[in-house]
PDB file of N, CA and C in Angstrom:
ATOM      1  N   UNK A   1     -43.249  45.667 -44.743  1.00  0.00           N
ATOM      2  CA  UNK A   1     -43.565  47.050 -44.930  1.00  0.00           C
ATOM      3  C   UNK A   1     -42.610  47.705 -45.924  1.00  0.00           C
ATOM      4  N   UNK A   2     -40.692  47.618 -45.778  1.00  0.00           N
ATOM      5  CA  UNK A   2     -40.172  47.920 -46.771  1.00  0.00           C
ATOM      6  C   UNK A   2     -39.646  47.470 -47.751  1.00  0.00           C
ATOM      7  N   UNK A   3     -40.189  46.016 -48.302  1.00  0.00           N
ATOM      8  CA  UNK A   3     -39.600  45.118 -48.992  1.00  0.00           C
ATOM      9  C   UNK A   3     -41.168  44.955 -49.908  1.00  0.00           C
ATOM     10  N   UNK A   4     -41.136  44.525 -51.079  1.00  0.00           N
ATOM     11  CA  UNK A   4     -42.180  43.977 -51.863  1.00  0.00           C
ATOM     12  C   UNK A   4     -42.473  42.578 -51.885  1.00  0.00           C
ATOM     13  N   UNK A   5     -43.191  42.213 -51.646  1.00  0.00           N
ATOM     14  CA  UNK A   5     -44.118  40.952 -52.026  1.00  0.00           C
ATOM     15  C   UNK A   5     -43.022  39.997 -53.052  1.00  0.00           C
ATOM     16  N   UNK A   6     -42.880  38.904 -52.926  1.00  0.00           N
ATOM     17  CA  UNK A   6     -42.125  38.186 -53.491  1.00  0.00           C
ATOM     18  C   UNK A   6     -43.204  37.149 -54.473  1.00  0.00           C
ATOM     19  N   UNK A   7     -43.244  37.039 -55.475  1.00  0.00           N
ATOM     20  CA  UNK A   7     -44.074  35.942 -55.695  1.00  0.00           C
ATOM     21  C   UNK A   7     -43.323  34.446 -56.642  1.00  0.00           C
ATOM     22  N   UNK A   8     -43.839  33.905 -56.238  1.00  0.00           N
ATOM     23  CA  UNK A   8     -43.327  32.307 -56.782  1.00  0.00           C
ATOM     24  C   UNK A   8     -43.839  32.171 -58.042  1.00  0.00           C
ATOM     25  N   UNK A   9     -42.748  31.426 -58.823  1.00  0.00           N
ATOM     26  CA  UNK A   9     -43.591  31.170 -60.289  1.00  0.00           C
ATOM     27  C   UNK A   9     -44.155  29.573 -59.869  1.00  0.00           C
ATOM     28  N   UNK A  10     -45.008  29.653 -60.638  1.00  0.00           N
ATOM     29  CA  UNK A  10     -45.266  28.239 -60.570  1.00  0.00           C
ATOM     30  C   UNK A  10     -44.720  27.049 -61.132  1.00  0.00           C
ATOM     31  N   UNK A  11     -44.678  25.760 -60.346  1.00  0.00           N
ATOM     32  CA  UNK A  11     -43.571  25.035 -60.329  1.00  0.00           C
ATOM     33  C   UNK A  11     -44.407  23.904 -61.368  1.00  0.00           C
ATOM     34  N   UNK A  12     -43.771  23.601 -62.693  1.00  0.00           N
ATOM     35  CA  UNK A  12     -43.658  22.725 -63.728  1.00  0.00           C
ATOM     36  C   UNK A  12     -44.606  23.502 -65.063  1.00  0.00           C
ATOM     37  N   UNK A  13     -45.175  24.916 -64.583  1.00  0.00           N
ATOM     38  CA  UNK A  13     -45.839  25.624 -66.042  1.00  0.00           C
ATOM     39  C   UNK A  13     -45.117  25.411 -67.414  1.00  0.00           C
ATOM     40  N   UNK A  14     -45.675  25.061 -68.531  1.00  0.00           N
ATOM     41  CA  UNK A  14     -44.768  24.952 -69.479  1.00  0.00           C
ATOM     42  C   UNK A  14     -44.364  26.432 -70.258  1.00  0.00           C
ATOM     43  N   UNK A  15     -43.531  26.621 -70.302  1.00  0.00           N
ATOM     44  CA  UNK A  15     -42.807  27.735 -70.712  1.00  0.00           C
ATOM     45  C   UNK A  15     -43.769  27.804 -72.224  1.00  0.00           C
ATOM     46  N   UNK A  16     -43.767  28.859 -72.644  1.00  0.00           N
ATOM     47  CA  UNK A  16     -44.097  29.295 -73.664  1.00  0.00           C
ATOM     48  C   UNK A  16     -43.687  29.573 -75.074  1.00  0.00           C
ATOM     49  N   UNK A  17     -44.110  28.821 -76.001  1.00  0.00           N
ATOM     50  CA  UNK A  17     -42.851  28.541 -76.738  1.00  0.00           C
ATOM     51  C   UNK A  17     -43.660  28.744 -78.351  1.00  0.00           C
ATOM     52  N   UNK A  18     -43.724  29.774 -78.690  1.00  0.00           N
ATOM     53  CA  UNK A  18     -44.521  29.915 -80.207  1.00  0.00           C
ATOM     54  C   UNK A  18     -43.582  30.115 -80.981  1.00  0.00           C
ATOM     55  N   UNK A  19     -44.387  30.257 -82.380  1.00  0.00           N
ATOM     56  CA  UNK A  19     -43.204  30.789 -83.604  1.00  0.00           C
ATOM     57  C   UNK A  19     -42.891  32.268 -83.070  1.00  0.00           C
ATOM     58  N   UNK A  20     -43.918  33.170 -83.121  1.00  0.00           N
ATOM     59  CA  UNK A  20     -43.428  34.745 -82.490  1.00  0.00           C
ATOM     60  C   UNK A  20     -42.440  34.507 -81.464  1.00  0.00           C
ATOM     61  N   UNK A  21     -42.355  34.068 -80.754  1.00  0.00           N
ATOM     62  CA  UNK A  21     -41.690  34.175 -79.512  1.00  0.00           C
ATOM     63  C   UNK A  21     -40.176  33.743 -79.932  1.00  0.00           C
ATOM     64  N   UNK A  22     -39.948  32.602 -81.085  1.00  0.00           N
ATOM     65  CA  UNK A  22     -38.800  31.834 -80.948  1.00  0.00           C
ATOM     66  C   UNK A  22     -38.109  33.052 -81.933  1.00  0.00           C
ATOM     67  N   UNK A  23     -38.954  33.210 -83.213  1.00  0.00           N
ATOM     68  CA  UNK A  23     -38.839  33.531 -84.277  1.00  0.00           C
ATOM     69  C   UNK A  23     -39.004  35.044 -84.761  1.00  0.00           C
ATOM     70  N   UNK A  24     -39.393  35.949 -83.525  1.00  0.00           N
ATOM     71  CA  UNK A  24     -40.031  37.269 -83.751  1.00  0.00           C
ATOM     72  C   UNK A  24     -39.046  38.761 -83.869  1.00  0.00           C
ATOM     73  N   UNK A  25     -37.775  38.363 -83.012  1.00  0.00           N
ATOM     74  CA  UNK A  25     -36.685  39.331 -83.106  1.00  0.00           C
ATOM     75  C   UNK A  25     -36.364  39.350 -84.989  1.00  0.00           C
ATOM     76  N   UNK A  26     -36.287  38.461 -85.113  1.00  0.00           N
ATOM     77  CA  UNK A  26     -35.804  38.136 -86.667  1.00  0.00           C
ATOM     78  C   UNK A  26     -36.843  39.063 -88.054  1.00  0.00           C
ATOM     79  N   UNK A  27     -38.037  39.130 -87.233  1.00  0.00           N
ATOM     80  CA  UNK A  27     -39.232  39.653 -88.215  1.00  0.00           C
ATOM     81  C   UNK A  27     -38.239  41.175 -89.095  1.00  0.00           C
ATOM     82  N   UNK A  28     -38.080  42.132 -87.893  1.00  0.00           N
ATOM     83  CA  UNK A  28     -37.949  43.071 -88.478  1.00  0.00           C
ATOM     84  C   UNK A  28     -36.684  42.917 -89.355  1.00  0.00           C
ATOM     85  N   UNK A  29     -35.485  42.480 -88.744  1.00  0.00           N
ATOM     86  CA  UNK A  29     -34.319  41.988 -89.945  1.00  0.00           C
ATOM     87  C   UNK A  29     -34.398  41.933 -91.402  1.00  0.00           C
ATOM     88  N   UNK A  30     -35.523  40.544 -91.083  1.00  0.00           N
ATOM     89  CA  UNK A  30     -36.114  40.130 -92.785  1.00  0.00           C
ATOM     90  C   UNK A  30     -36.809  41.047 -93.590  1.00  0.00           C
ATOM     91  N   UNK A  31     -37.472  41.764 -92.901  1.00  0.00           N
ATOM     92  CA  UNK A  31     -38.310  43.074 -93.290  1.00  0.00           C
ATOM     93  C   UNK A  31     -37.020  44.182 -93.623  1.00  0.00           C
ATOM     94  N   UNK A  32     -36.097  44.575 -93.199  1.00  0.00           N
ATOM     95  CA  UNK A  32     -35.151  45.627 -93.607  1.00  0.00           C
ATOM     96  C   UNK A  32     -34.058  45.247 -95.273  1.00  0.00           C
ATOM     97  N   UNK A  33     -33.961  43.783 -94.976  1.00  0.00           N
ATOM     98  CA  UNK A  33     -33.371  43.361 -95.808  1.00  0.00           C
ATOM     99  C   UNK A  33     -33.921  42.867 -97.371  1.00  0.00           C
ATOM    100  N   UNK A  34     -35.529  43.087 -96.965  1.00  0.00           N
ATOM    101  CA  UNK A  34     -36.624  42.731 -98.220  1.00  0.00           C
ATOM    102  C   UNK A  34     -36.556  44.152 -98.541  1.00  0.00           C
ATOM    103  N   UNK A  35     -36.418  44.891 -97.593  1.00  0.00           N
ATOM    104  CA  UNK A  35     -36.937  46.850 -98.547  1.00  0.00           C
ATOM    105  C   UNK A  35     -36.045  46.940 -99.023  1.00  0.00           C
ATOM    106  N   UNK A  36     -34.182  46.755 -98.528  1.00  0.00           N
ATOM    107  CA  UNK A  36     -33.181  47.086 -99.262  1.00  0.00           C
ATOM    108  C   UNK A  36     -32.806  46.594-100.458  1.00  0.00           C
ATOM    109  N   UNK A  37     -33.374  44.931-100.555  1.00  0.00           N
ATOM    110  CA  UNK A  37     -33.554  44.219-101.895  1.00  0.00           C
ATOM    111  C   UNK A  37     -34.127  45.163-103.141  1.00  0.00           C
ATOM    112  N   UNK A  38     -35.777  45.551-102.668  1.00  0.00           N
ATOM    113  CA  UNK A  38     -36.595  46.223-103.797  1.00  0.00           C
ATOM    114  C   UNK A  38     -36.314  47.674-104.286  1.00  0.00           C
ATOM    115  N   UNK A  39     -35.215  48.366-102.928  1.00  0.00           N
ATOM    116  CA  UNK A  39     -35.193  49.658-102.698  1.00  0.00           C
ATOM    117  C   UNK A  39     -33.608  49.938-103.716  1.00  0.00           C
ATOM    118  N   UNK A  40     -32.762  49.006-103.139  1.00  0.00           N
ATOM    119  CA  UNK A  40     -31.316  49.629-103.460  1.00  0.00           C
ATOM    120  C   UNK A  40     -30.992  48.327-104.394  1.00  0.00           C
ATOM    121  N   UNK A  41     -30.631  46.990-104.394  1.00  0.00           N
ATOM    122  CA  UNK A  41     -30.142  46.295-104.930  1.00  0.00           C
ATOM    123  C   UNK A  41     -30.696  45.859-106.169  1.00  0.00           C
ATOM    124  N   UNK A  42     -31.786  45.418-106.320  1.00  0.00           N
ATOM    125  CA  UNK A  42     -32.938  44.967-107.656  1.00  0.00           C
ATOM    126  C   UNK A  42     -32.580  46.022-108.771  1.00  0.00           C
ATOM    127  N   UNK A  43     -32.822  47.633-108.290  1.00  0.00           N
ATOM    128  CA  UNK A  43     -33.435  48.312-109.230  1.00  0.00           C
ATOM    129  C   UNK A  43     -31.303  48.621-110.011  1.00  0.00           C
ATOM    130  N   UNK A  44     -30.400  47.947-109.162  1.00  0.00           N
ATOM    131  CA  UNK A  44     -28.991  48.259-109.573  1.00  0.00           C
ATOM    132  C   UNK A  44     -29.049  47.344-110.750  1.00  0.00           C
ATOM    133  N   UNK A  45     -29.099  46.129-109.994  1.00  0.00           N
ATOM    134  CA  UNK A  45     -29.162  45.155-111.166  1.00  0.00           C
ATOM    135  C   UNK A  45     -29.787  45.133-112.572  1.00  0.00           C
ATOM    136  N   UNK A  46     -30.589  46.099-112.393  1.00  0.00           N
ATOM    137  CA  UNK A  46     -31.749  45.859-113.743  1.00  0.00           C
ATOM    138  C   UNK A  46     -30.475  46.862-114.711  1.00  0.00           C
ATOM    139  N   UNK A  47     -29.948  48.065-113.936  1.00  0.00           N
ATOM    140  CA  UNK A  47     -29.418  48.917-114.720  1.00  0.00           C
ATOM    141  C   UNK A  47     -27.953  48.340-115.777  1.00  0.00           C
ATOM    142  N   UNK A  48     -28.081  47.370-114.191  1.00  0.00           N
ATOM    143  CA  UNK A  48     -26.262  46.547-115.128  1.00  0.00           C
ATOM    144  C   UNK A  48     -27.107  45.962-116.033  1.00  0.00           C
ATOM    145  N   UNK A  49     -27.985  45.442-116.052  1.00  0.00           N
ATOM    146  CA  UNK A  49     -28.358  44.569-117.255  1.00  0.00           C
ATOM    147  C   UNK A  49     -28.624  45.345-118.260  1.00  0.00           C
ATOM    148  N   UNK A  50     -29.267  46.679-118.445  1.00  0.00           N
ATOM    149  CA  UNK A  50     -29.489  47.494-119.553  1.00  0.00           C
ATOM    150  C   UNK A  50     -28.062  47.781-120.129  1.00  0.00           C
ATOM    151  N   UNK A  51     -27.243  48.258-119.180  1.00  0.00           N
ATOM    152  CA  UNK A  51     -26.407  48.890-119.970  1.00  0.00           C
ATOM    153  C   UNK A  51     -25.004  47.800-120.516  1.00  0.00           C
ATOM    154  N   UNK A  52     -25.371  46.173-119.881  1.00  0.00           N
ATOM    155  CA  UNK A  52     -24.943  45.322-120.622  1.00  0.00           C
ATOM    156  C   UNK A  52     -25.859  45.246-122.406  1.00  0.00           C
ATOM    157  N   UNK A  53     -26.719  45.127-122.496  1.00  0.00           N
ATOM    158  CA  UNK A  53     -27.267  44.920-123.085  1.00  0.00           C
ATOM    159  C   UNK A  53     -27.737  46.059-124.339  1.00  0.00           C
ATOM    160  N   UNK A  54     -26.990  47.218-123.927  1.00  0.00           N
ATOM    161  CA  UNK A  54     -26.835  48.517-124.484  1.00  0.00           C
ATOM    162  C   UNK A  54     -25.106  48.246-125.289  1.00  0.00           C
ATOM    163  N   UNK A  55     -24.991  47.538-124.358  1.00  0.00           N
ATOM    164  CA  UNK A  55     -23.365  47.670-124.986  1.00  0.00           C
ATOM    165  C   UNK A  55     -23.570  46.847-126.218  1.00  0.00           C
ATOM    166  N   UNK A  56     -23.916  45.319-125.986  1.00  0.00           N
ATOM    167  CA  UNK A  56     -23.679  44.187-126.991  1.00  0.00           C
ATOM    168  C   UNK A  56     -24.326  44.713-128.142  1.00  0.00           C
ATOM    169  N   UNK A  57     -25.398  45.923-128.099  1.00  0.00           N
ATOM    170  CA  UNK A  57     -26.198  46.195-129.277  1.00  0.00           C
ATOM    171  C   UNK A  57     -25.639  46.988-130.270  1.00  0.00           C
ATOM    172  N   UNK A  58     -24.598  47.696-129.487  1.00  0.00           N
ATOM    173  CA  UNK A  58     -23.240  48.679-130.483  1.00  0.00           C
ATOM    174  C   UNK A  58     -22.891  48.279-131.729  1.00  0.00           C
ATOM    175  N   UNK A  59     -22.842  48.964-132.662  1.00  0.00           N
ATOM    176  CA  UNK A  59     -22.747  48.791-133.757  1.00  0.00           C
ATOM    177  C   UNK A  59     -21.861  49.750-135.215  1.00  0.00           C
ATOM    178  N   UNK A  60     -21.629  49.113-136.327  1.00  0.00           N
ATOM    179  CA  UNK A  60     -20.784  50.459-136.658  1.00  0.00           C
ATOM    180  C   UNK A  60     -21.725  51.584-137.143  1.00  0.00           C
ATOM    181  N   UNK A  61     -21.513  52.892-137.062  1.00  0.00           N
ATOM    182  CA  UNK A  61     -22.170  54.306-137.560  1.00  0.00           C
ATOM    183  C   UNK A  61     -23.174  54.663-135.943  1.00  0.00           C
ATOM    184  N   UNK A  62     -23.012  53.903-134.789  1.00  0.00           N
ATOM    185  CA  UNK A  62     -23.393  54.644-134.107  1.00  0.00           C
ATOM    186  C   UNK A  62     -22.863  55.501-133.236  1.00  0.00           C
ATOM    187  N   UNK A  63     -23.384  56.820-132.475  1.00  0.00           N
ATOM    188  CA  UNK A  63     -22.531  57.576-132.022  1.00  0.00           C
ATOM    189  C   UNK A  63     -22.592  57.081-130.515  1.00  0.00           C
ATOM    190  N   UNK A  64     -21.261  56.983-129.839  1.00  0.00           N
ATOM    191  CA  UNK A  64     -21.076  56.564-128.340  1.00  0.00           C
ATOM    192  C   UNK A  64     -20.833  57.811-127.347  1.00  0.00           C
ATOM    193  N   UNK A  65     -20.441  57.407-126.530  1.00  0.00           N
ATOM    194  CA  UNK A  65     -19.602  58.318-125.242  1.00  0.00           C
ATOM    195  C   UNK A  65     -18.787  57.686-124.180  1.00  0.00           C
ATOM    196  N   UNK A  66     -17.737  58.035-124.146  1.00  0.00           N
ATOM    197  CA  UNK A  66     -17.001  57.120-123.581  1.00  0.00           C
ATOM    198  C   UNK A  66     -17.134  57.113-122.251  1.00  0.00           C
ATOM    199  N   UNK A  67     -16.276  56.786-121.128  1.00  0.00           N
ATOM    200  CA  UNK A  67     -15.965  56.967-119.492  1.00  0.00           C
ATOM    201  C   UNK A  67     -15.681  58.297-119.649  1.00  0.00           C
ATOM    202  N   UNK A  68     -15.097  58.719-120.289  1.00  0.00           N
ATOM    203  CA  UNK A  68     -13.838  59.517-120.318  1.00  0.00           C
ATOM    204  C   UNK A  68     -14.416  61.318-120.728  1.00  0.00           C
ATOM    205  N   UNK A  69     -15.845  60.493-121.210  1.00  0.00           N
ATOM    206  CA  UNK A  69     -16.691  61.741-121.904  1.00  0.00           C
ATOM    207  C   UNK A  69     -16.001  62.039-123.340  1.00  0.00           C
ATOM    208  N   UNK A  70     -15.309  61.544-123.949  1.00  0.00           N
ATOM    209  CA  UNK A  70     -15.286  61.757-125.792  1.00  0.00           C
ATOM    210  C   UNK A  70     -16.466  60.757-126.173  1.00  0.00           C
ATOM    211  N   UNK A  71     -16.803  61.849-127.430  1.00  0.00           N
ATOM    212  CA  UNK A  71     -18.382  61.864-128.358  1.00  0.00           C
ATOM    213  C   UNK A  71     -17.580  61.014-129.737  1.00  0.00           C
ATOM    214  N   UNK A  72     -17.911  60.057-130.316  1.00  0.00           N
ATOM    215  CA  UNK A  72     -17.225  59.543-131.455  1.00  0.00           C
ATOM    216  C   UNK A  72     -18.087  58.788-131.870  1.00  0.00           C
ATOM    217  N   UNK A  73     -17.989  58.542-133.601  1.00  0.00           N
ATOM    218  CA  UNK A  73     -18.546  57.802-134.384  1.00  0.00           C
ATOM    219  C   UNK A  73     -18.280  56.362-134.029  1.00  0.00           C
ATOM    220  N   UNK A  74     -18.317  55.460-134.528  1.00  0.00           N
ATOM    221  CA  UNK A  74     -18.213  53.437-134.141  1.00  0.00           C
ATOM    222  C   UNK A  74     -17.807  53.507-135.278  1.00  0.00           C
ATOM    223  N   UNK A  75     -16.404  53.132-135.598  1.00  0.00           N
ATOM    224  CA  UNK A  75     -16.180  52.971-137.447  1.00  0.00           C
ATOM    225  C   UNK A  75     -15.895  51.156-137.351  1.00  0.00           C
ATOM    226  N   UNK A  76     -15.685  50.499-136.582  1.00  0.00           N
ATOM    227  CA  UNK A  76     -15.069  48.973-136.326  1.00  0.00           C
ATOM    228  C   UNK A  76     -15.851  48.626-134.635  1.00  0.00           C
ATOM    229  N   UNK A  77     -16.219  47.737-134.770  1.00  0.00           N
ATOM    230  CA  UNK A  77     -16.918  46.947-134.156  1.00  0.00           C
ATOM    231  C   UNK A  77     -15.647  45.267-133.730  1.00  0.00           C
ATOM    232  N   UNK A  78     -15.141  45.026-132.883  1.00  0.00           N
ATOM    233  CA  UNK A  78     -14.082  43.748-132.719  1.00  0.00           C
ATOM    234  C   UNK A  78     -14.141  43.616-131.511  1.00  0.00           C
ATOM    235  N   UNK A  79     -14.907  42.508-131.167  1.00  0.00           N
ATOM    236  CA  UNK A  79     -15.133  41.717-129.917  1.00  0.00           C
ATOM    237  C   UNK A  79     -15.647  42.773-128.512  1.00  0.00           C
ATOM    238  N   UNK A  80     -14.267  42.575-128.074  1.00  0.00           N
ATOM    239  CA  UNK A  80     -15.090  43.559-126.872  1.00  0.00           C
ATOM    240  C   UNK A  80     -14.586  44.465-126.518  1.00  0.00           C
ATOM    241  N   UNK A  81     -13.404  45.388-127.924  1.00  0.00           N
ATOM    242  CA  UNK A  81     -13.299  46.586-128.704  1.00  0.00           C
ATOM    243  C   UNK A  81     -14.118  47.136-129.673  1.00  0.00           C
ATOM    244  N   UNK A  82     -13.911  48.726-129.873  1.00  0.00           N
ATOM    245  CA  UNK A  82     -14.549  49.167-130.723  1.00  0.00           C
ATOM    246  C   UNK A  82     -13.567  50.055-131.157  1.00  0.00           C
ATOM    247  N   UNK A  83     -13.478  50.413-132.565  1.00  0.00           N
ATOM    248  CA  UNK A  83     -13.224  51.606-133.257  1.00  0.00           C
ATOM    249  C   UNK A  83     -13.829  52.761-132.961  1.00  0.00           C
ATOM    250  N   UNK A  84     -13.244  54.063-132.604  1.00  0.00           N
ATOM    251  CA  UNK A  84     -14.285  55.315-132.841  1.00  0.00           C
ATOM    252  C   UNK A  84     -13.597  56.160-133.035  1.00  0.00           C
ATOM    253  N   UNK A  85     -14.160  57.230-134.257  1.00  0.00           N
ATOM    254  CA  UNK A  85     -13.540  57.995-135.060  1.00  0.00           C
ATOM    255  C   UNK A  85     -14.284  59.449-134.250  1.00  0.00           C
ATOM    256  N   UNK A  86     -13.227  60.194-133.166  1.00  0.00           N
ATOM    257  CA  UNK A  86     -12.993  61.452-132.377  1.00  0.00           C
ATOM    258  C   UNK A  86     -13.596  63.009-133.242  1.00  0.00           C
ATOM    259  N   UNK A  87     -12.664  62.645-134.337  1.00  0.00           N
ATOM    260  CA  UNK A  87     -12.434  63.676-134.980  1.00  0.00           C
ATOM    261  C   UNK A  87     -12.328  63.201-136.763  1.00  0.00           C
ATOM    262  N   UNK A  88     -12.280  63.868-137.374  1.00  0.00           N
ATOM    263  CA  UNK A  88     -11.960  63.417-139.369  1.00  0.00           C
ATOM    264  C   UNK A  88     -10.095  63.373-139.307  1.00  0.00           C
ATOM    265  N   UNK A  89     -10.533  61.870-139.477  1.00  0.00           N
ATOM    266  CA  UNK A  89      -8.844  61.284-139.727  1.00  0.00           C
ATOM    267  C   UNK A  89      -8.734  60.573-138.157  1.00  0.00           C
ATOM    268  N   UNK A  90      -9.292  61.106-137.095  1.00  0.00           N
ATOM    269  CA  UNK A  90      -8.724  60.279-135.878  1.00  0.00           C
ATOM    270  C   UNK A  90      -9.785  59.117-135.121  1.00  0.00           C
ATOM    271  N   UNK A  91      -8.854  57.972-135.057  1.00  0.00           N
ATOM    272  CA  UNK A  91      -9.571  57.053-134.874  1.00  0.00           C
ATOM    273  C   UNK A  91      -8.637  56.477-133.607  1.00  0.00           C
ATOM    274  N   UNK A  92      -9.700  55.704-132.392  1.00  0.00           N
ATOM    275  CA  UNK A  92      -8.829  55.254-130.865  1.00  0.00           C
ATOM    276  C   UNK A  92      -9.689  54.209-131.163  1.00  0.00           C
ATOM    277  N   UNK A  93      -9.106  53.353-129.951  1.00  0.00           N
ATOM    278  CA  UNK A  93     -10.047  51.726-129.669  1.00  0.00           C
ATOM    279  C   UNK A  93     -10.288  52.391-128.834  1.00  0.00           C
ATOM    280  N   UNK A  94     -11.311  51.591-127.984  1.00  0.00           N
ATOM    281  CA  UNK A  94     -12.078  52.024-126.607  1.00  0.00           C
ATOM    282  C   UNK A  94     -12.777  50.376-126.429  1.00  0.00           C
ATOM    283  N   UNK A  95     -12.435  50.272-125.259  1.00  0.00           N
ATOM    284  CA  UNK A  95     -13.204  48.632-124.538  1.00  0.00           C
ATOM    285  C   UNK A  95     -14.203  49.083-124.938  1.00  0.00           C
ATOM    286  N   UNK A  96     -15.030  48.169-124.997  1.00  0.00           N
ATOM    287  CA  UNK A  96     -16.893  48.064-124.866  1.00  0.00           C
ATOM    288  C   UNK A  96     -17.601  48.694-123.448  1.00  0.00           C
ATOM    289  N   UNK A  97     -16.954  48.133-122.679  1.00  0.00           N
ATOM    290  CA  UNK A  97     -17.172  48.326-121.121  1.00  0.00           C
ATOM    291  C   UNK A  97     -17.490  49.629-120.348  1.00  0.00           C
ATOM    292  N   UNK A  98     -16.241  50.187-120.872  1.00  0.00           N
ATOM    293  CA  UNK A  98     -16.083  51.488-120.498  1.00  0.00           C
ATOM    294  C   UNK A  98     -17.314  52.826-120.911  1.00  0.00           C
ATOM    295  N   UNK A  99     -18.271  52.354-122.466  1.00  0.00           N
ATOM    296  CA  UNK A  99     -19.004  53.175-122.948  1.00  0.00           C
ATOM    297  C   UNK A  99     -20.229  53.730-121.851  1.00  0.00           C
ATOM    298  N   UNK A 100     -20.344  54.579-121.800  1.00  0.00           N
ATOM    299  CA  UNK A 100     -21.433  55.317-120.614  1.00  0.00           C
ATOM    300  C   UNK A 100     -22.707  55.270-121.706  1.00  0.00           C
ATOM    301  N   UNK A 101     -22.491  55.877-122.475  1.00  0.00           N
ATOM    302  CA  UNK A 101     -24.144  55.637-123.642  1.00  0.00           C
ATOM    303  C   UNK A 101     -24.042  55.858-125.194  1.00  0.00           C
ATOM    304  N   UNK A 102     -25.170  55.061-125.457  1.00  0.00           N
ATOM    305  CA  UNK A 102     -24.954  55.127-127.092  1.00  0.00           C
ATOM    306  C   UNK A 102     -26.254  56.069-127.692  1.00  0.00           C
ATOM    307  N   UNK A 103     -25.709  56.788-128.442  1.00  0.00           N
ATOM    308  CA  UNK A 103     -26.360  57.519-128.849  1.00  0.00           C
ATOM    309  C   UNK A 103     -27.504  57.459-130.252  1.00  0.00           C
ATOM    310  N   UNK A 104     -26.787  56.223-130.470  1.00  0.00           N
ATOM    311  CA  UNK A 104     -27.539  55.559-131.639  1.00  0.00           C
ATOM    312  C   UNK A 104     -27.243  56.117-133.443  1.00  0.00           C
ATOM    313  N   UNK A 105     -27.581  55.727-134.435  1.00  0.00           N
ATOM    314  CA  UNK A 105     -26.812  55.745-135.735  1.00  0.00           C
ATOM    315  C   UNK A 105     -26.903  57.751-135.715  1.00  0.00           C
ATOM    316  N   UNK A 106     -25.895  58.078-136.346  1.00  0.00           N
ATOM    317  CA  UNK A 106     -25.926  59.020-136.590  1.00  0.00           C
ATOM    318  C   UNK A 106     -26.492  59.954-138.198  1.00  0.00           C
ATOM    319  N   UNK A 107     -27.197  60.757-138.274  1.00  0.00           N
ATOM    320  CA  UNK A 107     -27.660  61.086-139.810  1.00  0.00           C
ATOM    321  C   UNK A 107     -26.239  62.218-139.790  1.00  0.00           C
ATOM    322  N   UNK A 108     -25.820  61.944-141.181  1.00  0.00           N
ATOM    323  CA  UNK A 108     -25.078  62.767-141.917  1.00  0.00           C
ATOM    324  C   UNK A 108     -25.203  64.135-141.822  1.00  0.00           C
ATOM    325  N   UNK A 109     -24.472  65.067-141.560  1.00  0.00           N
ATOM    326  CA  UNK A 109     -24.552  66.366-140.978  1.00  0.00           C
ATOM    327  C   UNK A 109     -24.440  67.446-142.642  1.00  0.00           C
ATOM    328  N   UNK A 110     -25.656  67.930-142.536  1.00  0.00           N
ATOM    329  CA  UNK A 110     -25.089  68.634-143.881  1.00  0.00           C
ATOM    330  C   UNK A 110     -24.779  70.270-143.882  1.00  0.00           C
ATOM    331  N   UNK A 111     -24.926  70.989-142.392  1.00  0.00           N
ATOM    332  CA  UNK A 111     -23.688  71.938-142.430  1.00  0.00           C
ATOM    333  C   UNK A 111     -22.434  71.256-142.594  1.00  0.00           C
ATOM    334  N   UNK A 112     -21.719  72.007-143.256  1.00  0.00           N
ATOM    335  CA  UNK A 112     -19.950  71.668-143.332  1.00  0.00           C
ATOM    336  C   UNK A 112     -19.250  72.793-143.266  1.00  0.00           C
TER     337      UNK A 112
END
């Protein structure tokens, strides 16, 4: 009257044993780690590759921008330095690395 019904499992049933069952906690995992692939990591990578590939294309007379935010001409181009001329008469190296974007050749300014 105050106890429930007890029931027996049955003796030698074979346990149940599928791919879902072995393999199914794991589903959603693989699923979080495929969205974060397409979502956050892929679309990083593509950017390192542009802006590798932005860099190697540097050249002299184009205009850059540094880390640092200075705007300068490319007067020397040397490995994986560059020349860039700040100002008339001033010229710094700057790594390659460091450039945030290129602005591409510059046309001759004919206010003066």
């Amino acid at each position: 009257m105050f106890s429930s019904p007890a029931y027996a499992q049955a003796a030698g049933a074979p346990a149940s044993s599928s791919f879902l069952t072995s393999f199914g906690p794991l589903i959603p995992m693989i699923a979080i780690i495929a969205i974060m692939w397409f979502l956050i990591i892929r679309p990083q990578q593509q950017k390192v590759k542009q802006h590798a590939a932005m860099i190697d294309a540097v050249k002299k007379g184009d205009t850059v921008v540094t880390g640092g935010g200075v705007v300068g001409k490319v007067t020397k181009v040397d490995g994986d330095e560059i020349e860039v001329e700040i100002a008339s008469g001033v010229k710094i190296r700057v790594v390659k690395s460091t450039l945030t974007s290129v602005r591409g050749a510059t046309v001759a300014n004919d206010r003066a």
